[in-house]
Protein backbone atom coordinates (compact mmCIF):
# COMPACT_ATOMS: atom_id res chain seq x y z
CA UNK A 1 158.95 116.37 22.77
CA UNK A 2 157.32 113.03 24.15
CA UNK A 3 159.58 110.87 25.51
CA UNK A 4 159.69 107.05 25.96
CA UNK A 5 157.06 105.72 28.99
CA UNK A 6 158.91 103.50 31.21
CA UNK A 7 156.00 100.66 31.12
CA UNK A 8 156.84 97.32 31.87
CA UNK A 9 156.52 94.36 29.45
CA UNK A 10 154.28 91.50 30.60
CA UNK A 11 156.55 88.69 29.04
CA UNK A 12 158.46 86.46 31.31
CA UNK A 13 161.69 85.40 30.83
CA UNK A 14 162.24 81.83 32.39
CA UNK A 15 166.21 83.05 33.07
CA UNK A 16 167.57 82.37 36.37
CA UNK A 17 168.98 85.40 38.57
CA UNK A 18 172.10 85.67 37.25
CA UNK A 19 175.05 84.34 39.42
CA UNK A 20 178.67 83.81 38.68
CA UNK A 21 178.10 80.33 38.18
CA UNK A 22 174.95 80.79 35.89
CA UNK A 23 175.82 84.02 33.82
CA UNK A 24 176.84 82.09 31.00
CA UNK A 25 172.92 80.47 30.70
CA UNK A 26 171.12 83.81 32.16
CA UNK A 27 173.21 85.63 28.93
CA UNK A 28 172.11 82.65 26.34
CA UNK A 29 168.20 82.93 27.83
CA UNK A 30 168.16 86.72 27.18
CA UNK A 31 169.57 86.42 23.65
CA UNK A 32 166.93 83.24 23.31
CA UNK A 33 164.24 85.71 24.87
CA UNK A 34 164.85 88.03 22.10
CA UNK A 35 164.66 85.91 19.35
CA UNK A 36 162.08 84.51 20.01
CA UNK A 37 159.87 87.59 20.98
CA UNK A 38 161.57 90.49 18.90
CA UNK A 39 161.01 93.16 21.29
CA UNK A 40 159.73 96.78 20.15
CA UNK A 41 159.27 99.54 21.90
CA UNK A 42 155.97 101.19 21.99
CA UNK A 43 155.33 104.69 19.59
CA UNK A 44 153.23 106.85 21.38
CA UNK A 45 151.84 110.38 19.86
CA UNK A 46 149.96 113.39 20.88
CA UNK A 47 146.30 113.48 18.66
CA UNK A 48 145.29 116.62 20.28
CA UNK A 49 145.97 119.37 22.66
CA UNK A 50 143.63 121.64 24.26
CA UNK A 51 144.49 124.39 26.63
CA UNK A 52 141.09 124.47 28.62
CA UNK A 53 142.24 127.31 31.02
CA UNK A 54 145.86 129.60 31.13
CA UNK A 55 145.47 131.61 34.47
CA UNK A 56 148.26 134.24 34.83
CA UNK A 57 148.61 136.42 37.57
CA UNK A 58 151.48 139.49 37.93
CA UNK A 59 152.93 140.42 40.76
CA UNK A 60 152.95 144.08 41.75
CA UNK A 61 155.92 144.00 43.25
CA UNK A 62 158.04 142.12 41.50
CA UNK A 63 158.92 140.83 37.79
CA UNK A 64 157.05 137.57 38.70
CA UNK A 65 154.53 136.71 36.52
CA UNK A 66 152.27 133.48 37.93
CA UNK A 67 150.34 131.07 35.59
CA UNK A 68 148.11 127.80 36.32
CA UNK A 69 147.66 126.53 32.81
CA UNK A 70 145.56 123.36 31.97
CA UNK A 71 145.64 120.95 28.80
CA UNK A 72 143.55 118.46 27.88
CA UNK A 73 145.62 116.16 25.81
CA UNK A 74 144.60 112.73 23.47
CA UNK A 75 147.57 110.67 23.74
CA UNK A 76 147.68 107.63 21.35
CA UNK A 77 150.23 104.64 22.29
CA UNK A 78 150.65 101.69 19.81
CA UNK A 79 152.50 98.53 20.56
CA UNK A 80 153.74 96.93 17.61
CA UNK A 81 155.00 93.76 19.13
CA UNK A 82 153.49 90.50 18.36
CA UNK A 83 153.70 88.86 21.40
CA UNK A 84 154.18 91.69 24.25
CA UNK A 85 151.61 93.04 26.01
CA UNK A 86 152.12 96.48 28.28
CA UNK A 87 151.42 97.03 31.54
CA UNK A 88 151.40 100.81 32.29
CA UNK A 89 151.66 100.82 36.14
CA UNK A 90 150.84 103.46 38.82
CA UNK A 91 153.16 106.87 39.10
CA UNK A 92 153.01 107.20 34.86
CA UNK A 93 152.99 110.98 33.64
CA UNK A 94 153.05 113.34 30.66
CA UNK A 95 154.42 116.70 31.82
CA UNK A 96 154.46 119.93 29.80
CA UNK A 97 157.64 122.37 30.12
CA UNK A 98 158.23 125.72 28.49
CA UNK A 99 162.14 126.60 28.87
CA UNK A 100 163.18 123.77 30.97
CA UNK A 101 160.10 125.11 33.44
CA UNK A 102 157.06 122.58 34.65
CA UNK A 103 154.10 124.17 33.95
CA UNK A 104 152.08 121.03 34.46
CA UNK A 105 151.34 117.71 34.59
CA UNK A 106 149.02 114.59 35.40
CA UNK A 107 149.54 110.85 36.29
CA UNK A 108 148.41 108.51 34.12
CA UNK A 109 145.48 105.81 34.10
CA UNK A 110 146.81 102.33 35.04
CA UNK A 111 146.21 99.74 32.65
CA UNK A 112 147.37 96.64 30.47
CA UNK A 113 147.75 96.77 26.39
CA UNK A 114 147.90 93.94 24.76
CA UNK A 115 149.83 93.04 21.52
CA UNK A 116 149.25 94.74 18.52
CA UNK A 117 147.45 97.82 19.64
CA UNK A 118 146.67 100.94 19.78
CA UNK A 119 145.18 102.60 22.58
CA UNK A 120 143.77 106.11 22.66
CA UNK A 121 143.20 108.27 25.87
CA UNK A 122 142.67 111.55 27.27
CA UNK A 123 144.37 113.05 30.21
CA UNK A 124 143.70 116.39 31.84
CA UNK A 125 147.11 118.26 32.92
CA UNK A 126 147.15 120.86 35.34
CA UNK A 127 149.49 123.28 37.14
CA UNK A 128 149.43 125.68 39.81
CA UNK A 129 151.10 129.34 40.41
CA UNK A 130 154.31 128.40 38.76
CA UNK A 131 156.48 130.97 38.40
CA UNK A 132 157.89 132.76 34.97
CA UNK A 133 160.64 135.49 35.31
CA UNK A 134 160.24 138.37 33.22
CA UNK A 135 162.07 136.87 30.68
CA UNK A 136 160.69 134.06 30.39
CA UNK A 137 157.27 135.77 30.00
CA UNK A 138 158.64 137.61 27.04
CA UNK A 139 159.97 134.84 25.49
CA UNK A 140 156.38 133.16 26.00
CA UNK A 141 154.87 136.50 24.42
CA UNK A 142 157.40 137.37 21.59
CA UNK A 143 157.32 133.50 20.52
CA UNK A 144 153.42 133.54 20.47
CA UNK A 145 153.36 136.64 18.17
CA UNK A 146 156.08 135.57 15.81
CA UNK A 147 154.69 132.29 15.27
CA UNK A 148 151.03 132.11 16.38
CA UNK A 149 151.56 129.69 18.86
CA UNK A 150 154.09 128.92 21.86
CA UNK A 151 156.96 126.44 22.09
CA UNK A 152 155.75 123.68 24.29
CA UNK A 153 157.65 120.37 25.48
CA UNK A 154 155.92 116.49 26.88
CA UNK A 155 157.69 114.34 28.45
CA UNK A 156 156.09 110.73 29.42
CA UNK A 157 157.67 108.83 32.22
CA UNK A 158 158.12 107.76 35.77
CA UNK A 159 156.00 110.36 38.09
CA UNK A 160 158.45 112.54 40.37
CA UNK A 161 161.31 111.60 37.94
């Protein structure tokens, strides 16, 4: 699952801060702000995944099972808008769960894209000793063997979010 980045757009809106007195006009400049500029938001999509290492480690002692995975993932982001350029901004991440656990993640580069584009990068995600009950490790293992593969989520956001 990739989620919706939380980038900001670069248009400005010439709107005053709203105010009681100026709500009215602050309203009218938003609806004029989207006429005019017909806001989209960006698609973004994952061209490739690689999992470059999948460390696991068992406990003796307990049920624990401990893995540091790392993915190398392409990540392509298009912005369809005309007239709207994207600023991705500092604390951006893709993060990788497997049953509502973090197994890893990685902040993104900071950049601007401008109208009508599509930008492809690469960013390496890593993870260290997180922790996987016993059930969850069979999950992981029955769901590998049924299907060939494991049930994996990305999510794109705020950092820390």
């Amino acid at each position: 699952m990739l989620a919706a980045s939380r980038a900001s757009l670069a248009a400005k809106s010439t709107a005053a801060p709203a105010s009681s007195a100026s709500a009215g006009s602050s309203a009218s400049s938003s609806f004029s702000f989207y006429l005019v500029f017909k806001p989209d938001s960006p698609n973004y999509s994952i061209d490739n995944i690689t999992i470059s290492s999948l460390n696991l480690t068992a406990a003796t002692t307990t049920s624990v099972l401990t893995v540091s995975p790392e993915f190398d993932v392409t990540v392509r982001a298009d912005n369809p808008n005309d007239k709207i350029g994207i600023y991705y901004r500092k604390d951006s991440s893709v993060e990788v769960y497997y049953s509502d656990v973090r197994l890893c993640n990685s902040v993104l580069l900071v950049f601007y894209q401008p109208s009508n584009n599509v930008t492809v990068f690469r960013t390496a995600l890593k993870g260290s000793g997180i922790e996987l009950t016993s059930m969850m490790k069979n999950s992981l293992v029955m769901e590998v063997r049924k299907r060939g593969r494991g049930v994996w989520s990305f999510f794109w956001g705020k950092h820390g979010g």
